[in-house]
C-alpha atoms as a PDB file:
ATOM      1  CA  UNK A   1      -7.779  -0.132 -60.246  1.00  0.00           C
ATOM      2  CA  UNK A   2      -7.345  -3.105 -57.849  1.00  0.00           C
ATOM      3  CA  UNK A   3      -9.023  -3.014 -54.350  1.00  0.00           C
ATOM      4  CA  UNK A   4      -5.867  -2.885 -52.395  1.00  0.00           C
ATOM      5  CA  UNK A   5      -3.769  -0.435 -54.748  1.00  0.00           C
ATOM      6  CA  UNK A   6      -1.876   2.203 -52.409  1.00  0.00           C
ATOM      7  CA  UNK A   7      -2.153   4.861 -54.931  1.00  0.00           C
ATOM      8  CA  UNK A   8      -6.243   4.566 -54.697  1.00  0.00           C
ATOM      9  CA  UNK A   9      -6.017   4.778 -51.082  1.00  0.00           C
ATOM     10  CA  UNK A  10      -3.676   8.193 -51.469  1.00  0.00           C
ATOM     11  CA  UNK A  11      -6.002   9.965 -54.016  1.00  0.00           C
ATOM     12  CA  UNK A  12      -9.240   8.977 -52.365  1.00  0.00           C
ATOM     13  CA  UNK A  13      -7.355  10.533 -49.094  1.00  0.00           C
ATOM     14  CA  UNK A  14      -6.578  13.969 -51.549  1.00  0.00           C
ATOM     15  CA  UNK A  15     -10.312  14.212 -52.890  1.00  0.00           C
ATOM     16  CA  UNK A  16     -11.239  13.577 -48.760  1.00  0.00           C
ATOM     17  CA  UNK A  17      -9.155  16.220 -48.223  1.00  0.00           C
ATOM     18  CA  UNK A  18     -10.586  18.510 -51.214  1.00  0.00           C
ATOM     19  CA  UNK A  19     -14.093  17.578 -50.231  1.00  0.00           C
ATOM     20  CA  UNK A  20     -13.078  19.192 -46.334  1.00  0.00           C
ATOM     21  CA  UNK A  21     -11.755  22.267 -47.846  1.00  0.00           C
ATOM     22  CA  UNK A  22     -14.985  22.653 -50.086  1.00  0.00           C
ATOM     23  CA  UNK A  23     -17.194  22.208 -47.394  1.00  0.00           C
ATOM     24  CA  UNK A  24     -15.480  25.072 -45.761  1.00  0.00           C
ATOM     25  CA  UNK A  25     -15.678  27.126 -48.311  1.00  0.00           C
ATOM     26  CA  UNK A  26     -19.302  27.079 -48.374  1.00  0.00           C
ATOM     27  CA  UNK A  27     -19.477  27.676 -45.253  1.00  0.00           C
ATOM     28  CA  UNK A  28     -17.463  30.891 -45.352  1.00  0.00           C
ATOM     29  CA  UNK A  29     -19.457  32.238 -48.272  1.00  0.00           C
ATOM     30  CA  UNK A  30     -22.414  32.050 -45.918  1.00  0.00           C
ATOM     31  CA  UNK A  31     -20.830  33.449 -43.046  1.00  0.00           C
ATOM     32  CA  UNK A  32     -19.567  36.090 -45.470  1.00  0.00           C
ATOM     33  CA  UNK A  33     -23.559  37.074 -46.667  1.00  0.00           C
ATOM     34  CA  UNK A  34     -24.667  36.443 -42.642  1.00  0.00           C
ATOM     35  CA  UNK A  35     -21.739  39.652 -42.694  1.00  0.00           C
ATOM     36  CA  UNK A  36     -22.621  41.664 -45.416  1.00  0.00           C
ATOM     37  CA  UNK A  37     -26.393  41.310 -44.667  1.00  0.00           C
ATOM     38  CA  UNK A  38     -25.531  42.555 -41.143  1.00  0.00           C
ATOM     39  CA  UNK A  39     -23.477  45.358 -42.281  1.00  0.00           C
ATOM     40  CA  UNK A  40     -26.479  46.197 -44.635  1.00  0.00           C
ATOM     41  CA  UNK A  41     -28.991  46.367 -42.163  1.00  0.00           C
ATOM     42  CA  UNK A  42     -27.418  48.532 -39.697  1.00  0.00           C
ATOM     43  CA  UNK A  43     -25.053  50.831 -41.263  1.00  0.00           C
ATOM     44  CA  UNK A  44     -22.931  51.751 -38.100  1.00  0.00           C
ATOM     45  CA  UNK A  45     -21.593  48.096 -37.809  1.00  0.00           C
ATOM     46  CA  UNK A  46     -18.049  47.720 -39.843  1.00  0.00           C
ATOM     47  CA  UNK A  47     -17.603  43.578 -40.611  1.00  0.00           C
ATOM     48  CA  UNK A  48     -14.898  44.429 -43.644  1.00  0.00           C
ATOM     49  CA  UNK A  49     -12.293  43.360 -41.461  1.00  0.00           C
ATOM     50  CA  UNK A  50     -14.341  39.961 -40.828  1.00  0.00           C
ATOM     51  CA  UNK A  51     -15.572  39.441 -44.416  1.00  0.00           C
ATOM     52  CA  UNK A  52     -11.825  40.208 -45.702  1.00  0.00           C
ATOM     53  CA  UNK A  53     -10.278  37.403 -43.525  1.00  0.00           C
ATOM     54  CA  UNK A  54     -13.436  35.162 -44.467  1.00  0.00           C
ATOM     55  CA  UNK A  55     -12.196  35.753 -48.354  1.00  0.00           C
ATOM     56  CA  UNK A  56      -8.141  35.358 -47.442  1.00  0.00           C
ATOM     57  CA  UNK A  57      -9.245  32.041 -45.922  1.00  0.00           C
ATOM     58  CA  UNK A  58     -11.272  31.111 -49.242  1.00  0.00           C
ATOM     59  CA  UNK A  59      -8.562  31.489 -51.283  1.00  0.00           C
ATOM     60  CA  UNK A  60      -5.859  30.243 -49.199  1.00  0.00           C
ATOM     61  CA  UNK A  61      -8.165  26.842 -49.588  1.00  0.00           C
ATOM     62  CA  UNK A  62      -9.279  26.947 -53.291  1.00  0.00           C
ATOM     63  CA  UNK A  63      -5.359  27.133 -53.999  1.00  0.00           C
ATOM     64  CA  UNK A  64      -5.048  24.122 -51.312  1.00  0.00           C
ATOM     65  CA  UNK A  65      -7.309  22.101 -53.761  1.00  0.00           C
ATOM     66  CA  UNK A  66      -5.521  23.032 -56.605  1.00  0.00           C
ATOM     67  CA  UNK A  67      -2.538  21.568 -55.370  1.00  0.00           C
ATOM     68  CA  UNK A  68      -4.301  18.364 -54.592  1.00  0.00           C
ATOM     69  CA  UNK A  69      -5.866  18.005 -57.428  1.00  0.00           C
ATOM     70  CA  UNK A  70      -2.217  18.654 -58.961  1.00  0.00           C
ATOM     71  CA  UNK A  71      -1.499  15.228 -56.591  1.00  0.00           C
ATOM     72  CA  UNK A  72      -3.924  13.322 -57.621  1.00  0.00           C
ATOM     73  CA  UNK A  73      -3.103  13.958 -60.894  1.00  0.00           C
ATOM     74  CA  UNK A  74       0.394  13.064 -60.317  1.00  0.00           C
ATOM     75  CA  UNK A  75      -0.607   9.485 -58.612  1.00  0.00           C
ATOM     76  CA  UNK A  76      -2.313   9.099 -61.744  1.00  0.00           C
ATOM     77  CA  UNK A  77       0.948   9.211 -64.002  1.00  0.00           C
ATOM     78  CA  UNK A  78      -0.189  12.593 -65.828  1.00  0.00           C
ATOM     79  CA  UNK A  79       0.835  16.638 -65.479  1.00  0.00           C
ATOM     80  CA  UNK A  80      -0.949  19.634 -66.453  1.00  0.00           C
ATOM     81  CA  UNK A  81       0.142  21.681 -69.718  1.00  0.00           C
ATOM     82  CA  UNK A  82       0.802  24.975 -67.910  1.00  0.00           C
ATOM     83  CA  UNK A  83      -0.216  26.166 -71.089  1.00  0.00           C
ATOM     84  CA  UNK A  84      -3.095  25.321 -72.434  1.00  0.00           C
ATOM     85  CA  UNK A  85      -4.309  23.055 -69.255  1.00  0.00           C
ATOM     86  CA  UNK A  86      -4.367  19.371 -70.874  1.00  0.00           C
ATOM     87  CA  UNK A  87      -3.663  16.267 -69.113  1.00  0.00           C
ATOM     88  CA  UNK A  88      -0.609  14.839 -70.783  1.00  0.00           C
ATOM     89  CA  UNK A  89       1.295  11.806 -69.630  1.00  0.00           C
ATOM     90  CA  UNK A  90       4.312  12.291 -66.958  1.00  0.00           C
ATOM     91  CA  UNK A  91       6.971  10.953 -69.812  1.00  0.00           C
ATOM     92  CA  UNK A  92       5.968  13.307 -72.246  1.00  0.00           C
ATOM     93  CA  UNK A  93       8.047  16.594 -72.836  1.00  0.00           C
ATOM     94  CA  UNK A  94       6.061  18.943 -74.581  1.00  0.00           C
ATOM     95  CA  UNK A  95       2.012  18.965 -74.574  1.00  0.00           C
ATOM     96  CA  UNK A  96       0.767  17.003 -77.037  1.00  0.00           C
ATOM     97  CA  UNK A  97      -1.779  19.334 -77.459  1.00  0.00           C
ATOM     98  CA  UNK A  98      -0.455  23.277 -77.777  1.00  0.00           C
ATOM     99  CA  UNK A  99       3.271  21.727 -77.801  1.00  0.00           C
ATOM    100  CA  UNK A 100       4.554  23.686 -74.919  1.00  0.00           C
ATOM    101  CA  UNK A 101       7.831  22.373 -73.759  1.00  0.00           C
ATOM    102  CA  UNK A 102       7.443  20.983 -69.779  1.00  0.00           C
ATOM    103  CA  UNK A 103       9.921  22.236 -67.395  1.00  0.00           C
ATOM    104  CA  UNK A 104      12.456  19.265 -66.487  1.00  0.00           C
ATOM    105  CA  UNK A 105      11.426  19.170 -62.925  1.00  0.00           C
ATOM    106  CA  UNK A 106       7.704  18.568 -64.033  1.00  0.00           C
ATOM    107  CA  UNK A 107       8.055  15.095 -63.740  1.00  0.00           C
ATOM    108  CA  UNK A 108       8.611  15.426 -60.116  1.00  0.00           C
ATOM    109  CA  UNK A 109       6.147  15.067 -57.417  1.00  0.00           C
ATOM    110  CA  UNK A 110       4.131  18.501 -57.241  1.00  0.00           C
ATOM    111  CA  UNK A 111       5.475  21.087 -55.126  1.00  0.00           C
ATOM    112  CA  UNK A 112       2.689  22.129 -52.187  1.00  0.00           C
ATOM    113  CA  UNK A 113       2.495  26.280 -52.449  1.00  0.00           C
ATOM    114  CA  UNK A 114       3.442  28.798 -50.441  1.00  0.00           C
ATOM    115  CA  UNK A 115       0.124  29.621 -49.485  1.00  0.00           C
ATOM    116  CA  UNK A 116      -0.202  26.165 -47.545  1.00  0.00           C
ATOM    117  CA  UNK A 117       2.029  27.157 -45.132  1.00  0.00           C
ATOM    118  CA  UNK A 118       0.478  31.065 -44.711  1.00  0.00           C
ATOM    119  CA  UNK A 119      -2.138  31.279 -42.070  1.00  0.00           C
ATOM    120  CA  UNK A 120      -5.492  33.350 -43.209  1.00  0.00           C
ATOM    121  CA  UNK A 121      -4.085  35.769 -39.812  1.00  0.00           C
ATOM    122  CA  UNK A 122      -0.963  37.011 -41.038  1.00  0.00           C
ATOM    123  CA  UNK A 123      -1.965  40.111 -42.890  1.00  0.00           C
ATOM    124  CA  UNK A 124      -3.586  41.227 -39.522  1.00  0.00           C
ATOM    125  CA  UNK A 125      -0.092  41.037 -38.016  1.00  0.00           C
ATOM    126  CA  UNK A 126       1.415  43.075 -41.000  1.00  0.00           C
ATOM    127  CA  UNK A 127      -0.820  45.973 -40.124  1.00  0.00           C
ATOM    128  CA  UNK A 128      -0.111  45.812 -36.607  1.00  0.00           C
ATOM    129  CA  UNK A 129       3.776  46.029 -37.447  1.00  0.00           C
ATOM    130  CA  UNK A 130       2.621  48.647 -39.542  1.00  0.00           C
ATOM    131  CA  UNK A 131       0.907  50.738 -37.065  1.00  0.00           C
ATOM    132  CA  UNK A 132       3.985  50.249 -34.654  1.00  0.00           C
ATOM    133  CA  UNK A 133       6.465  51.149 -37.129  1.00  0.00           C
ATOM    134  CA  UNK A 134       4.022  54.664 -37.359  1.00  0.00           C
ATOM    135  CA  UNK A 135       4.442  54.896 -33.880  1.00  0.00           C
ATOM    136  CA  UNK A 136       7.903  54.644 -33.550  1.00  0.00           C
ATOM    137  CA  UNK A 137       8.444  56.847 -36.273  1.00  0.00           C
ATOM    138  CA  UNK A 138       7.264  60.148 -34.535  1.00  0.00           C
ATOM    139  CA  UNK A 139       9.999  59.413 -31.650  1.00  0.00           C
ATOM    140  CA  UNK A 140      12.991  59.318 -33.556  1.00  0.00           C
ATOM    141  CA  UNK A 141      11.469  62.807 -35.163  1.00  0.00           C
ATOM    142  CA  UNK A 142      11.730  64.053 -32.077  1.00  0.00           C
ATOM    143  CA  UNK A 143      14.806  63.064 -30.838  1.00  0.00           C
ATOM    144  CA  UNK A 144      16.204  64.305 -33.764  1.00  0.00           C
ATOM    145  CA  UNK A 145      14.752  67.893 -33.032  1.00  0.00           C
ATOM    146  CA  UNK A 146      16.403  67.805 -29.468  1.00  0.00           C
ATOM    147  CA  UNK A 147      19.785  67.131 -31.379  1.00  0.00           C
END
C-alpha cells in the first residue's frame, strides 16, 4: 500500500477504533471482578444489576468490532463466507471454499448493526416501563370492581 492511499488511512482509523473498544473491554472485565469480589466478600451487597450492565456494555462493543472488522475487510476488496468464515474476494458469488452462494447485496458496503445504535441503559428503562405497567394494572382492577 502507498503512503498516501485513503483506504489505509480509513482502516487504520477502524483498527483505532477497535483498539478503543478493546481497551474498554478490559477495563469492564476488571470492574466486573472489582464487583463480584465485592459481592463475595460481603454477602449483603447486591452488584448484579452493576455487573449485568458491565456485560450488556461488553457485548454491545465486541459486536461493534465485529462490524469493523467487517469494514476493514470490505476496504480491502474481500467478504466473509457466512458459512464457513473464509475471506473470499468481493466479485466472487459463492465461497470458494464451502461454495455457499453470497447474498446479492454482499457486495455492498457492510451494514453497521442494530446494536450500534442501542445504548448499554435501555434494558433498565424496559423494567421501569415494566414496573409501571404493574402499577397501573391494579387501578383499572379496581375501577372495574366499582363498575
Amino acid at each position: 500500500m502507498a503512503l498516501f492511499d485513503p483506504k489505509a488511512k480509513i482502516i487504520s482509523g477502524y483498527e483505532r477504533s477497535i483498539d478503543d473498544r478493546t481497551s474498554s473491554i478490559r477495563k469492564y472485565y476488571d470492574e466486573i471482578g472489582k464487583l463480584y469480589y465485592d459481592q463475595y466478600k460481603d454477602m449483603n451487597v447486591d452488584n448484579t444489576k452493576d455487573i449485568n450492565t458491565r456485560c450488556e456494555a461488553i457485548t454491545r462493543l465486541s459486536n461493534e468490532i465485529e462490524d469493523y472488522k467487517l469494514k476493514i475487510l470490505f476496504e480491502r476488496g474481500l467478504k466473509k463466507c457466512p458459512n464457513c468464515g473464509t475471506e473470499n474476494s468481493l466479485e466472487y458469488g459463492f465461497c470458494f471454499k464451502c461454495g455457499t452462494k453470497f447474498d446479492e447485496d454482499s457486495a455492498n458496503a457492510p451494514k453497521t448493526s442494530v446494536i450500534d445504535e442501542t445504548p448499554a441503559a435501555e434494558p433498565e428503562k424496559e423494567e421501569a416501563a415494566e414496573e409501571k405497567k404493574e402499577e397501573e394494572a391494579p387501578a383499572e382492577e379496581e375501577k372495574k370492581d366499582e363498575e
